[in-house]
N, C-alpha and C. Protein backbone atom coordinates (compact mmCIF):
# COMPACT_ATOMS: atom_id res chain seq x y z
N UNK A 1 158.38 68.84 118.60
CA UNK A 1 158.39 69.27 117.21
C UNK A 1 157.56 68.31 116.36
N UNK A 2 158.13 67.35 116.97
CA UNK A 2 156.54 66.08 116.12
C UNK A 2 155.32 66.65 116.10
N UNK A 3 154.81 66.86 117.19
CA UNK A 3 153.28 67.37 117.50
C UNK A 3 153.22 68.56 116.29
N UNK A 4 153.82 69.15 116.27
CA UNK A 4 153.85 70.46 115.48
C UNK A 4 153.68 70.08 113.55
N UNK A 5 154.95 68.93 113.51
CA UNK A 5 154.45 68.88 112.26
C UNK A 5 153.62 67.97 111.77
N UNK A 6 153.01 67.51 112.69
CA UNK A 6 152.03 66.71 112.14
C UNK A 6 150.63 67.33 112.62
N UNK A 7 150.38 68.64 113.25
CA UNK A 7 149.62 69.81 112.86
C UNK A 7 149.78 70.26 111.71
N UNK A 8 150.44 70.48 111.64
CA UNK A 8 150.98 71.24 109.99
C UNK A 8 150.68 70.25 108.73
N UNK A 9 150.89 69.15 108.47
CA UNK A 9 150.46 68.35 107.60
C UNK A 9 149.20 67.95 108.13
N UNK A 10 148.07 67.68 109.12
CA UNK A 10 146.25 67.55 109.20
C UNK A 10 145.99 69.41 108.76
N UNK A 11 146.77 70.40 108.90
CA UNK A 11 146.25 71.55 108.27
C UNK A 11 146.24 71.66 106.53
N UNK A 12 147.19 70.94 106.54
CA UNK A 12 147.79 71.03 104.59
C UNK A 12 146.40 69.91 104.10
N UNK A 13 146.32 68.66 105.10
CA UNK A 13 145.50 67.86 103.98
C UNK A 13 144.14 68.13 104.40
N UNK A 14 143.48 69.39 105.60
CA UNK A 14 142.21 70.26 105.00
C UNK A 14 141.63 71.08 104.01
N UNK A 15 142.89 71.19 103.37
CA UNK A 15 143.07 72.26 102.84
C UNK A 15 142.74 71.26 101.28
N UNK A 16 142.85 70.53 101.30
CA UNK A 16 142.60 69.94 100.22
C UNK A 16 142.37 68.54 100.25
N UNK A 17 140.96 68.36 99.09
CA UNK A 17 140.71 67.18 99.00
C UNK A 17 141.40 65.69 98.50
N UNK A 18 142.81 66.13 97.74
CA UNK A 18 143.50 64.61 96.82
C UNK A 18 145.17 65.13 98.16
N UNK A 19 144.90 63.61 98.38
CA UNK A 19 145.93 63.27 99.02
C UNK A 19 147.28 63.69 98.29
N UNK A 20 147.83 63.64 97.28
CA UNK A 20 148.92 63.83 96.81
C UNK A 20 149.10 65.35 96.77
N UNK A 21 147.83 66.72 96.69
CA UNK A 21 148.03 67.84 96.88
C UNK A 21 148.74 68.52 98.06
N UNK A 22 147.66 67.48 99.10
CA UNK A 22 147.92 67.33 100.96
C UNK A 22 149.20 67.47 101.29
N UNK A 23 150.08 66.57 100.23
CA UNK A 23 151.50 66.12 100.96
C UNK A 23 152.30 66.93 100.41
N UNK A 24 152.37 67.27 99.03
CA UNK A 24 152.91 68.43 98.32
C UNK A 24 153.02 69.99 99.29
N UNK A 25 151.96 70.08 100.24
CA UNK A 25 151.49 71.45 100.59
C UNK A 25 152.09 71.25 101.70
N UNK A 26 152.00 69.91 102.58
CA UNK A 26 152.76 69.93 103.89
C UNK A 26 154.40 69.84 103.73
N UNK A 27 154.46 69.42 102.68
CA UNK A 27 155.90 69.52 102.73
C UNK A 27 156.43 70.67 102.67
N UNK A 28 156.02 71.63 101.27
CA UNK A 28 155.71 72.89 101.71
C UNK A 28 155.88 73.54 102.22
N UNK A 29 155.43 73.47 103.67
CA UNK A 29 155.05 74.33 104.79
C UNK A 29 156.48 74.05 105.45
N UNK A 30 156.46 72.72 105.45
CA UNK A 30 157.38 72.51 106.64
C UNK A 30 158.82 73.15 106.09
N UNK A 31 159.22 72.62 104.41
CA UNK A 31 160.26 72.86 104.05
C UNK A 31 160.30 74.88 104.22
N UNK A 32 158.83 75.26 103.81
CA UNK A 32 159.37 77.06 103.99
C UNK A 32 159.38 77.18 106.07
N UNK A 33 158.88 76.32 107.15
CA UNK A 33 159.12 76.65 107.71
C UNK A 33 160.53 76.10 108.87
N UNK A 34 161.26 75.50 108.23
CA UNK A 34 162.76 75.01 108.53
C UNK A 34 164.05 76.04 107.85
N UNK A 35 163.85 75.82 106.46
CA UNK A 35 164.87 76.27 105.66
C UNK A 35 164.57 77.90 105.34
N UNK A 36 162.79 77.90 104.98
CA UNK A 36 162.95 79.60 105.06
C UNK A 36 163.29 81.05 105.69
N UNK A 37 162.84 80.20 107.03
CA UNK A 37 163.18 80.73 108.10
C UNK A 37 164.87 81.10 108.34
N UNK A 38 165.29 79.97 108.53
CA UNK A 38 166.80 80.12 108.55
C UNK A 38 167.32 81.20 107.22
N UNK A 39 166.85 81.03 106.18
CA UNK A 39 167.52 81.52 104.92
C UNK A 39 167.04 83.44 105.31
N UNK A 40 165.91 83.66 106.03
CA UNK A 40 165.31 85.04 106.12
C UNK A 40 166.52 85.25 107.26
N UNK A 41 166.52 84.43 108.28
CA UNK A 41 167.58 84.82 109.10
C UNK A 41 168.93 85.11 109.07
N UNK A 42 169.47 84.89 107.57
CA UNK A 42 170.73 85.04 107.36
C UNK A 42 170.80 86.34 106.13
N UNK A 43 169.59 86.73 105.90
CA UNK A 43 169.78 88.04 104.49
C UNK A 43 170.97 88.84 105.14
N UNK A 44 171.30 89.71 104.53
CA UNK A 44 172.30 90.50 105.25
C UNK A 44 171.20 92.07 105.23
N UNK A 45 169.81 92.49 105.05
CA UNK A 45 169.12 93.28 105.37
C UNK A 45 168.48 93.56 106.52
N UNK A 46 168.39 92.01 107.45
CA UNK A 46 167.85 91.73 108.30
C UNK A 46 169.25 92.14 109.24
N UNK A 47 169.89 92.78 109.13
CA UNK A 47 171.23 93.22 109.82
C UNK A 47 170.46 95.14 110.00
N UNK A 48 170.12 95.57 109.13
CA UNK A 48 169.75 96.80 109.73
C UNK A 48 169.02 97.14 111.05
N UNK A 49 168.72 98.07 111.24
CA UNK A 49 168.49 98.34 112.63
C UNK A 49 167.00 98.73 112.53
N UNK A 50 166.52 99.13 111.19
CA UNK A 50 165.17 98.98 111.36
C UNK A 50 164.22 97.79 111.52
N UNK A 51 165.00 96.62 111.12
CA UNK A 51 164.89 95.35 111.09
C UNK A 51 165.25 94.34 112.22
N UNK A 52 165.60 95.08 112.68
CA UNK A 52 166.11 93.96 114.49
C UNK A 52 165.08 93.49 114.64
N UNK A 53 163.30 94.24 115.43
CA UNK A 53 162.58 93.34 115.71
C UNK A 53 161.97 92.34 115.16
N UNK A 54 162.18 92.43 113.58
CA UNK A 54 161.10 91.40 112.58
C UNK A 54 162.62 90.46 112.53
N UNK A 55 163.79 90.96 112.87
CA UNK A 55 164.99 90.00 112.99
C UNK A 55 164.96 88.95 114.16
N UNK A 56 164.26 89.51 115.19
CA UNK A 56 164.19 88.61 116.49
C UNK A 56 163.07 87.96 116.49
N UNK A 57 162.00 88.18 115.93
CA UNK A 57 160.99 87.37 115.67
C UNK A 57 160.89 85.95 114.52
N UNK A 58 161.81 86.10 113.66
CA UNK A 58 162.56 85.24 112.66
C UNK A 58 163.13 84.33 113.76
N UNK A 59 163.87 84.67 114.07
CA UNK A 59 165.29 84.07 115.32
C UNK A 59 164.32 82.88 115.87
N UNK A 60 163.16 83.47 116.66
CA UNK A 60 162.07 83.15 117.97
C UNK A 60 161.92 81.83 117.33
N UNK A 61 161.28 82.24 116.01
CA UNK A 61 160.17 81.09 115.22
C UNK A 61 161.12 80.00 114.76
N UNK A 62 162.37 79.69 114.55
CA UNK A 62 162.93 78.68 114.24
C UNK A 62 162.80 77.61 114.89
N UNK A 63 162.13 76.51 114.23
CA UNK A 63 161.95 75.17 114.90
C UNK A 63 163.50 74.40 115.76
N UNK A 64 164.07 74.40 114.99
CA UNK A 64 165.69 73.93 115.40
C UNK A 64 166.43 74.65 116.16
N UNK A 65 166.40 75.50 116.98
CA UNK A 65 166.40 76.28 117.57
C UNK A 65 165.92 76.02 119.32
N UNK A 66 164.72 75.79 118.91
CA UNK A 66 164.08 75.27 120.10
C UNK A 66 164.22 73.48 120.25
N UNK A 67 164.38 73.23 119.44
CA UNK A 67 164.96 71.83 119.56
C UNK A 67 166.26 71.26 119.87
N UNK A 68 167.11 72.41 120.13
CA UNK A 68 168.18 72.14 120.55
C UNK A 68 168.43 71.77 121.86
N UNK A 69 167.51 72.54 122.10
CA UNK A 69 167.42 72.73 124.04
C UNK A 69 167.02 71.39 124.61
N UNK A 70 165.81 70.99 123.79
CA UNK A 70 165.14 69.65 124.28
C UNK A 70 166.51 68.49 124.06
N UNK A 71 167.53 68.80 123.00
CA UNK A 71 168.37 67.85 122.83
C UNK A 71 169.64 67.74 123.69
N UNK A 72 169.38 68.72 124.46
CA UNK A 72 170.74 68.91 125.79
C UNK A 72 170.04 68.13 126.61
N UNK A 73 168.54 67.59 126.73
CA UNK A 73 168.09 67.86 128.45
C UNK A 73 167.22 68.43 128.90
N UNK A 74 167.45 70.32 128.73
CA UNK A 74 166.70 71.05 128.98
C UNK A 74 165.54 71.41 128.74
N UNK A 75 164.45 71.22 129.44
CA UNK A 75 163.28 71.42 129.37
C UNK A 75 162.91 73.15 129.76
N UNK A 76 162.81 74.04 128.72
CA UNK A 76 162.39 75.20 129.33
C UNK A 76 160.58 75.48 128.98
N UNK A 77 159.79 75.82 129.70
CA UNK A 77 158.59 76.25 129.44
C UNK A 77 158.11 77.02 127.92
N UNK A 78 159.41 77.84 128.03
CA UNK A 78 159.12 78.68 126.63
C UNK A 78 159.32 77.70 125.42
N UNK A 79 160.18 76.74 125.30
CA UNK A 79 159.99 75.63 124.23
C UNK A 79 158.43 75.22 123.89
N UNK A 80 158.15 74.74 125.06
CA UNK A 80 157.14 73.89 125.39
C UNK A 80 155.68 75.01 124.57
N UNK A 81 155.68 76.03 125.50
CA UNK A 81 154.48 76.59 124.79
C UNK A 81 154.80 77.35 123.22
N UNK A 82 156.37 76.89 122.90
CA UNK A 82 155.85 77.49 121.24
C UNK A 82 155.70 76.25 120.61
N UNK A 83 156.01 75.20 120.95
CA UNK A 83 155.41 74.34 119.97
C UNK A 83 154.05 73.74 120.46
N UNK A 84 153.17 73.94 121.36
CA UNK A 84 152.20 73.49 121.98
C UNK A 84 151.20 74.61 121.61
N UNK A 85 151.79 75.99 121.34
CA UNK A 85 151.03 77.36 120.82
C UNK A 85 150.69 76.67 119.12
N UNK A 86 152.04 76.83 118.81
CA UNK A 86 152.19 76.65 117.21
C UNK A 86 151.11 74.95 116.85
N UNK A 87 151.07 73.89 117.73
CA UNK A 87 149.98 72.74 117.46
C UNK A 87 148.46 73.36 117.65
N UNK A 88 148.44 73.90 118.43
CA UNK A 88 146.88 74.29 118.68
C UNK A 88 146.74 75.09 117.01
N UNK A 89 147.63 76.10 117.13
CA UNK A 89 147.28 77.32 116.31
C UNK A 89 146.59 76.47 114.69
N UNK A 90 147.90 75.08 114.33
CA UNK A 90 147.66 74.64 113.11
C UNK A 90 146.58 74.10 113.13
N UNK A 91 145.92 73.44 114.44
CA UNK A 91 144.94 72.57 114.38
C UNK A 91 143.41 73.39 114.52
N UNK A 92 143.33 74.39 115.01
CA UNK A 92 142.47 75.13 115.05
C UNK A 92 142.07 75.98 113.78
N UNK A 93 143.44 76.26 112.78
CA UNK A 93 143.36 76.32 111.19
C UNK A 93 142.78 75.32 110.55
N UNK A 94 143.04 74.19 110.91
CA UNK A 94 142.63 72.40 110.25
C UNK A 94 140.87 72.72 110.54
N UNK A 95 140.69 72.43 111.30
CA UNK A 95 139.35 72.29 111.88
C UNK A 95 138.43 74.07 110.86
N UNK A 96 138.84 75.30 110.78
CA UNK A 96 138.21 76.00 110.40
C UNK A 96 138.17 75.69 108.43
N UNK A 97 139.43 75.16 108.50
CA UNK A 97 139.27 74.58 106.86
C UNK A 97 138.72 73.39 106.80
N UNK A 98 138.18 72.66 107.30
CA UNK A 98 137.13 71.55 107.36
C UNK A 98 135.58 72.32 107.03
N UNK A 99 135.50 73.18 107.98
CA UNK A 99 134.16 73.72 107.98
C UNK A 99 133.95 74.41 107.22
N UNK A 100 134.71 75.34 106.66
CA UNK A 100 134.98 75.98 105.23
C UNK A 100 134.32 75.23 104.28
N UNK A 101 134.57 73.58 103.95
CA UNK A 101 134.97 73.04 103.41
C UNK A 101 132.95 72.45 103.19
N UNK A 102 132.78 71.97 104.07
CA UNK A 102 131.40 71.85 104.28
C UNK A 102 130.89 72.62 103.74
N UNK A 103 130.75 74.20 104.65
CA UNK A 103 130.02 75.14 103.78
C UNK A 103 129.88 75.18 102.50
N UNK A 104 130.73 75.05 101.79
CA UNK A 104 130.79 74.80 100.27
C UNK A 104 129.29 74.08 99.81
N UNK A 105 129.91 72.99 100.59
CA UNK A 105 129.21 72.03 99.99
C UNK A 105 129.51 70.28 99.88
């Protein structure tokens, strides 16, 4: 989960040039992707049945969740490649907002 959020904060401070924006935005991220997550996972809409699969995909994406497992012991593969998916994914965002960033100017 380290690896992950510290993808997530080199994506936030591409994204912008003043350090104090950087940290504002990673926090951000991280705080909508800990607490938002959980909070989408508990609506009581996300109980309908048209909503199961965008309900199990909520479920999937919770960081703490998958960190539980690593905290028993258990090493399962599927941990491993969502937060090793989810580092590439942020860092490969980082790197296209760099070049973005150039282009400009």
């Amino acid at each position: 989960s380290g690896l992950l959020f510290t993808a997530l904060g080199v994506f936030a401070s591409s994204l912008s040039r003043n350090v104090a924006v950087a940290g504002i935005l990673s926090f951000t991220l991280l705080f909508g992707l800990i607490v938002g997550l959980n909070f989408v996972d508990t609506m009581l809409v996300m109980d309908l049945e048209l909503m199961r699969p965008l309900k199990a995909t909520v479920k999937y994406a919770q960081v703490f969740e998958h960190l539980d497992d690593f905290s028993r012991g258990v090493i399962d593969v599927r941990q491993v490649l969502f937060y090793l998916s989810g580092t590439i994914l942020a860092l490969i965002f980082s790197i296209l907002g760099v070049e973005a960033k150039q282009l400009q100017g």
